[in-house]
N, C-alpha and C. Protein backbone atom coordinates (compact mmCIF):
# COMPACT_ATOMS: atom_id res chain seq x y z
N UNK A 1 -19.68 0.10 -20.53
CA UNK A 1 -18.63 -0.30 -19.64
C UNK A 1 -17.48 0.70 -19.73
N UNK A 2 -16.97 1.00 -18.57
CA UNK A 2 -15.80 2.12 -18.32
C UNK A 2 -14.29 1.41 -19.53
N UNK A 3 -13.94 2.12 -19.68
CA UNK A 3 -12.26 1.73 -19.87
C UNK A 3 -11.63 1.51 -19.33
N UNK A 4 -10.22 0.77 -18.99
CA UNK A 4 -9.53 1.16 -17.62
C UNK A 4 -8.84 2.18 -17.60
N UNK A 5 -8.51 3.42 -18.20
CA UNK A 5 -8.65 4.44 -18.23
C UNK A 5 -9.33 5.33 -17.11
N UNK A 6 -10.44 5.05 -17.42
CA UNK A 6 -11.78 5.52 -16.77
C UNK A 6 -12.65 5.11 -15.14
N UNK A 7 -11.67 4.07 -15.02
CA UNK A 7 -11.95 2.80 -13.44
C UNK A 7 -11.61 3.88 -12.87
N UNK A 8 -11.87 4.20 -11.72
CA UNK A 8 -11.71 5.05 -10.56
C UNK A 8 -11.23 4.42 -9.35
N UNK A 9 -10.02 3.93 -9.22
CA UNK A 9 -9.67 3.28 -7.79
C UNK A 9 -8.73 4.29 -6.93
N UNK A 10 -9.10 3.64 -5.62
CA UNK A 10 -8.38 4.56 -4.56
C UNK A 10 -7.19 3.62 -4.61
N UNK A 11 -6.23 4.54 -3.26
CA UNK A 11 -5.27 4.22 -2.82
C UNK A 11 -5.60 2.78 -2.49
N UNK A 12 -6.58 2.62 -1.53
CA UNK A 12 -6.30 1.38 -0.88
C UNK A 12 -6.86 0.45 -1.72
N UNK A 13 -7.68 0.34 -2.78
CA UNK A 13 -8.03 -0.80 -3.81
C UNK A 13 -6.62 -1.12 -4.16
N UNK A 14 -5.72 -0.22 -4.90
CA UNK A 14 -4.51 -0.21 -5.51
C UNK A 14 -3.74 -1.53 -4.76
N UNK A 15 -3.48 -1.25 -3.31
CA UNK A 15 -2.70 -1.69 -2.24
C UNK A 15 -3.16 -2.55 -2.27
N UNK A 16 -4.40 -3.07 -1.85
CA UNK A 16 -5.30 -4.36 -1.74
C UNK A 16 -4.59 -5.36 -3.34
N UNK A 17 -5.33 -4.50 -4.40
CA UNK A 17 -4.70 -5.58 -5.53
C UNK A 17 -3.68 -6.29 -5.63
N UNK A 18 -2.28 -4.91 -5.04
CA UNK A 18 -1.17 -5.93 -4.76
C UNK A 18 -0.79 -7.06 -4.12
N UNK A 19 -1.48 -6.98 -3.08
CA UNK A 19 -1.67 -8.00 -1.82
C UNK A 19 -2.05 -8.96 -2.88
N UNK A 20 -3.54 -8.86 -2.88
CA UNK A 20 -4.34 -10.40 -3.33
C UNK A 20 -3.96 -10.90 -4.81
N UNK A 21 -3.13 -10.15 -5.75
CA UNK A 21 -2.36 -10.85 -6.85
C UNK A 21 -1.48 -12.03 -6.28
N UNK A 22 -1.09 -11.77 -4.95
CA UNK A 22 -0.17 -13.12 -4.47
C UNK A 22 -1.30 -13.87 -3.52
N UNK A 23 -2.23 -13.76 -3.16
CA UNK A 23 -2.93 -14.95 -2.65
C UNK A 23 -4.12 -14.94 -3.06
N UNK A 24 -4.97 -15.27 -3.98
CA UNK A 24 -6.29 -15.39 -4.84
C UNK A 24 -7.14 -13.94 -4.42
N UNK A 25 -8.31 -14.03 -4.38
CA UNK A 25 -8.85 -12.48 -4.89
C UNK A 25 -10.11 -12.11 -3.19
N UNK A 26 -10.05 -13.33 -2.82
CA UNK A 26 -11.58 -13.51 -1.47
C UNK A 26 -10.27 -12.78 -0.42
N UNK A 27 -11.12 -11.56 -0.13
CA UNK A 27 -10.27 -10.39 1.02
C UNK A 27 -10.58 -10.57 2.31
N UNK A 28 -9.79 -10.86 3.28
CA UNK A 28 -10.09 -10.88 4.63
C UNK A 28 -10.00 -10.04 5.34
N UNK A 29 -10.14 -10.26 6.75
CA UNK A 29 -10.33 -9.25 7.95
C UNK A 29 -8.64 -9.07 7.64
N UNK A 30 -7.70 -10.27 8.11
CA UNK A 30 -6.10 -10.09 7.73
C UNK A 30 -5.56 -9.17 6.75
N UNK A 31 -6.14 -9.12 5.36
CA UNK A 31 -5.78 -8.17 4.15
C UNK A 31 -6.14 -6.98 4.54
N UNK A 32 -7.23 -6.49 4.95
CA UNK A 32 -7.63 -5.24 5.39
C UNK A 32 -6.55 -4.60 6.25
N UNK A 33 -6.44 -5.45 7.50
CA UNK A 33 -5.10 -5.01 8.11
C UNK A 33 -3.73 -4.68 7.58
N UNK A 34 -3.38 -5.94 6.91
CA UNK A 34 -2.36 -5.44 6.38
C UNK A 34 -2.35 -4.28 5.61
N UNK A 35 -3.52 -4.23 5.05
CA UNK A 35 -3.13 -2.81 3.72
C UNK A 35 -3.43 -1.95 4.59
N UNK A 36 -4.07 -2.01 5.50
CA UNK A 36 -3.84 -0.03 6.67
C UNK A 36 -2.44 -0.27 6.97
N UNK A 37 -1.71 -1.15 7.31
CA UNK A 37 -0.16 -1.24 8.03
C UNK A 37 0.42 -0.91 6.74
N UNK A 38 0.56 -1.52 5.77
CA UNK A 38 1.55 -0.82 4.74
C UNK A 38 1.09 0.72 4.09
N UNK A 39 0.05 0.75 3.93
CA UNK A 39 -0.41 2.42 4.10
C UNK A 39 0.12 3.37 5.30
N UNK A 40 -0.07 2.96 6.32
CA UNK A 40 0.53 3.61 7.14
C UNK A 40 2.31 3.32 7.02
N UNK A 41 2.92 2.67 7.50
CA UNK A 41 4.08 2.07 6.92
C UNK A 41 4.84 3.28 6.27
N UNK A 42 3.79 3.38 4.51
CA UNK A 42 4.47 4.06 4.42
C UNK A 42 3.89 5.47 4.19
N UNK A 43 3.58 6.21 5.32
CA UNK A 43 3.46 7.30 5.34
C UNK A 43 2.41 8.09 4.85
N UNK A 44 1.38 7.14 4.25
CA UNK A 44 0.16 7.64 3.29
C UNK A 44 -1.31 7.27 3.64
N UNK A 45 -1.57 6.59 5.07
CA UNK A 45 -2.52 6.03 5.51
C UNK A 45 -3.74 7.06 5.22
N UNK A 46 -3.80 8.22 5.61
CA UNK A 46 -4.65 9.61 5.26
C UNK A 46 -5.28 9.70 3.84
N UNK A 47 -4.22 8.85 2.72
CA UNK A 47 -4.76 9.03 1.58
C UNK A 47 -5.62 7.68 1.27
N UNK A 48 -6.02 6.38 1.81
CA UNK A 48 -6.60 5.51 2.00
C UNK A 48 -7.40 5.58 0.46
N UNK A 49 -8.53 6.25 1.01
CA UNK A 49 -9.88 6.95 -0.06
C UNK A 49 -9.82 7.67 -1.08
N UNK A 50 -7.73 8.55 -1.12
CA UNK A 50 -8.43 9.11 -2.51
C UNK A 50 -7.94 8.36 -3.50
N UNK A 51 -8.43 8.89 -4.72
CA UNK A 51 -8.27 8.21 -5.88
C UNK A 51 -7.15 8.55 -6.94
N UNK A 52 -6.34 7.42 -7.25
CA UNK A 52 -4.68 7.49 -7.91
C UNK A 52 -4.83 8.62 -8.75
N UNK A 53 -5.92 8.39 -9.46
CA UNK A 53 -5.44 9.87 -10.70
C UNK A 53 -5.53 11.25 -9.94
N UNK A 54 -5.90 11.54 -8.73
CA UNK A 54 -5.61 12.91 -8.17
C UNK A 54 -4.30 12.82 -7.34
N UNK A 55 -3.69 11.82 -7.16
CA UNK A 55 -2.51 12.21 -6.45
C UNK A 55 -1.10 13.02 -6.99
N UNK A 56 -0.63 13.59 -6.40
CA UNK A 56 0.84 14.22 -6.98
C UNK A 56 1.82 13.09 -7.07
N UNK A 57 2.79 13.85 -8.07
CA UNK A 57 3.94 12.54 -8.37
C UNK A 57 4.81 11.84 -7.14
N UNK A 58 4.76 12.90 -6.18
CA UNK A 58 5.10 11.77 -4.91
C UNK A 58 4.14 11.05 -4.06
N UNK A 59 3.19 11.70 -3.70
CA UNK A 59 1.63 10.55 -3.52
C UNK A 59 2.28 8.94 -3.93
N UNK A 60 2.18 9.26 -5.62
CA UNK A 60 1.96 8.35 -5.95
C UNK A 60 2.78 7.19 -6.36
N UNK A 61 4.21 7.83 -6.26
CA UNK A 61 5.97 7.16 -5.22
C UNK A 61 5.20 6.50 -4.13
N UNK A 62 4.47 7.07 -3.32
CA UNK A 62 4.79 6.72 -1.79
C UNK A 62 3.68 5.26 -1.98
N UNK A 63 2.51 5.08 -3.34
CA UNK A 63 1.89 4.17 -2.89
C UNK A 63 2.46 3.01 -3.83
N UNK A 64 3.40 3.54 -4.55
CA UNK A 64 4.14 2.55 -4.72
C UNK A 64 5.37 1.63 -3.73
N UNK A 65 5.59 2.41 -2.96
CA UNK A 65 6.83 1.72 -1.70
C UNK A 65 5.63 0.87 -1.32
N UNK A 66 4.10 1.44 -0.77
CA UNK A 66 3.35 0.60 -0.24
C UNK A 66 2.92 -0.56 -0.98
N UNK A 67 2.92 -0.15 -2.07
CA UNK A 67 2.86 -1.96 -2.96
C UNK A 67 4.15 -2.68 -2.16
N UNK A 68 4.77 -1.91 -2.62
CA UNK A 68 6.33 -3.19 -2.54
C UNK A 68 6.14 -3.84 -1.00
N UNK A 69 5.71 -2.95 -0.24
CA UNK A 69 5.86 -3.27 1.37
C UNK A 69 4.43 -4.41 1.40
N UNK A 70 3.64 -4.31 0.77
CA UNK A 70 2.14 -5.63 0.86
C UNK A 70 2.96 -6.92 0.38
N UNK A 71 4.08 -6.70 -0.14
CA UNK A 71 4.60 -7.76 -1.68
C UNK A 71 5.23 -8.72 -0.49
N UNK A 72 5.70 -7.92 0.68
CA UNK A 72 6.64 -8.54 1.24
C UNK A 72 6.57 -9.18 2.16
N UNK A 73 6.21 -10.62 1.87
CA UNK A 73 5.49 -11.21 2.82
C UNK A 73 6.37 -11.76 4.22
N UNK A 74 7.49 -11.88 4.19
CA UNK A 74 8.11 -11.68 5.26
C UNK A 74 8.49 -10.63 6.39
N UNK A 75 8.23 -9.87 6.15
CA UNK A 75 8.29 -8.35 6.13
C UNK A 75 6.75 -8.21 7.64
N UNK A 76 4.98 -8.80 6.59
CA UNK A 76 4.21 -8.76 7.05
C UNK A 76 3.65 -10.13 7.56
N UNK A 77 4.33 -10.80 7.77
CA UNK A 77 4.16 -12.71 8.10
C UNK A 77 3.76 -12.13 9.78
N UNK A 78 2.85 -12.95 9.66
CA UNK A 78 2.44 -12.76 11.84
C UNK A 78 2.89 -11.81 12.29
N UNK A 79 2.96 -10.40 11.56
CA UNK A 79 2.79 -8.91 12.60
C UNK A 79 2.53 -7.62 11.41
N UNK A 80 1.49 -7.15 12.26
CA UNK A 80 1.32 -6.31 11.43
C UNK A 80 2.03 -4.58 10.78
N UNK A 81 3.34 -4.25 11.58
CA UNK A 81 3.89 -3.18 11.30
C UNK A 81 5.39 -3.80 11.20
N UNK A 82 6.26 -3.75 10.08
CA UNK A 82 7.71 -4.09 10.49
C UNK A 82 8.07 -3.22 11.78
N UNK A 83 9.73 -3.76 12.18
CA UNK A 83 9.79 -3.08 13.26
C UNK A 83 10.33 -1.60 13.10
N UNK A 84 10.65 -0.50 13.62
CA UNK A 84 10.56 0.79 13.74
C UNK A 84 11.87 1.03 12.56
N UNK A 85 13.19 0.19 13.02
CA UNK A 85 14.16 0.29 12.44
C UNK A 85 14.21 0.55 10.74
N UNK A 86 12.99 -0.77 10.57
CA UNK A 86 12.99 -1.22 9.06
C UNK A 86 12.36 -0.28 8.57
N UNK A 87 11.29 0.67 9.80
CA UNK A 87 10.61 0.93 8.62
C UNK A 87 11.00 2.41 8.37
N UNK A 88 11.95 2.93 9.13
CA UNK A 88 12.31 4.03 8.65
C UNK A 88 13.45 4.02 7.95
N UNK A 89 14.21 2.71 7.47
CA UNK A 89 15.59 2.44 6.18
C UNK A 89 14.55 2.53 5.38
N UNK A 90 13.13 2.46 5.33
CA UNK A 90 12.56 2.19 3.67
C UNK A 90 11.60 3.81 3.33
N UNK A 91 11.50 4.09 4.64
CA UNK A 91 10.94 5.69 4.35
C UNK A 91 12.27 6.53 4.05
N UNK A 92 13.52 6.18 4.25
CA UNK A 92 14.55 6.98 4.17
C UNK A 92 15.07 6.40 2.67
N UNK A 93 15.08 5.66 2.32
CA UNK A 93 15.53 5.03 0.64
C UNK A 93 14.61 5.74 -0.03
N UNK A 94 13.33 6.41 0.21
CA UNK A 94 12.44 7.37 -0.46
C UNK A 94 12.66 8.76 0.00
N UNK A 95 13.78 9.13 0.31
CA UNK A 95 14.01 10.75 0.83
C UNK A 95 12.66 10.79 1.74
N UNK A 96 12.67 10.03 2.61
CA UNK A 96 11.54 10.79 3.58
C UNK A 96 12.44 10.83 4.81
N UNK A 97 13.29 10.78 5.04
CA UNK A 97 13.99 11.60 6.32
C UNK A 97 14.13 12.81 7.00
């Protein structure tokens, strides 16, 4: 058996985990969506597939905003992209302006 060390997860497992730590672990068509919207969101949708230990130290900033943005369930309640406004105050609180 691997270590967790040794687990190999992508971006979007990562994202996914965050999600389903707040609503039990059975993934839907809904979760899927959401985690492409907060991937995209924030700016990292492209990196979906690769895997955390190859990303650079901002990569791996950016899939952390995308945790925070799955966390937020008001944020993603009945729509799947905040609106344009929000979502560039939270790409801009990460120097992405």
């Amino acid at each position: 058996m691997a270590s967790p060390s040794q687990v190999a997860l992508t971006v979007f497992d990562v994202v996914m985990m965050a999600r389903k730590n707040l609503a039990g672990w059975r993934v839907s068509a809904e979760d899927m969506g959401a985690v492409e919207a907060a991937l995209h969101d924030a700016g990292i949708g492209h990196l979906s597939e690769s895997y955390i230990s190859e990303l650079s130290g901002g990569q791996s900033q950016m899939v952390s905003v995308a945790q925070a943005l799955i966390r937020q369930a008001d944020v993603y309640r009945g729509r799947s992209h905040p609106h344009p406004p929000r979502r560039r105050a939270l790409r801009c609180s990460v120097g992405g302006c």
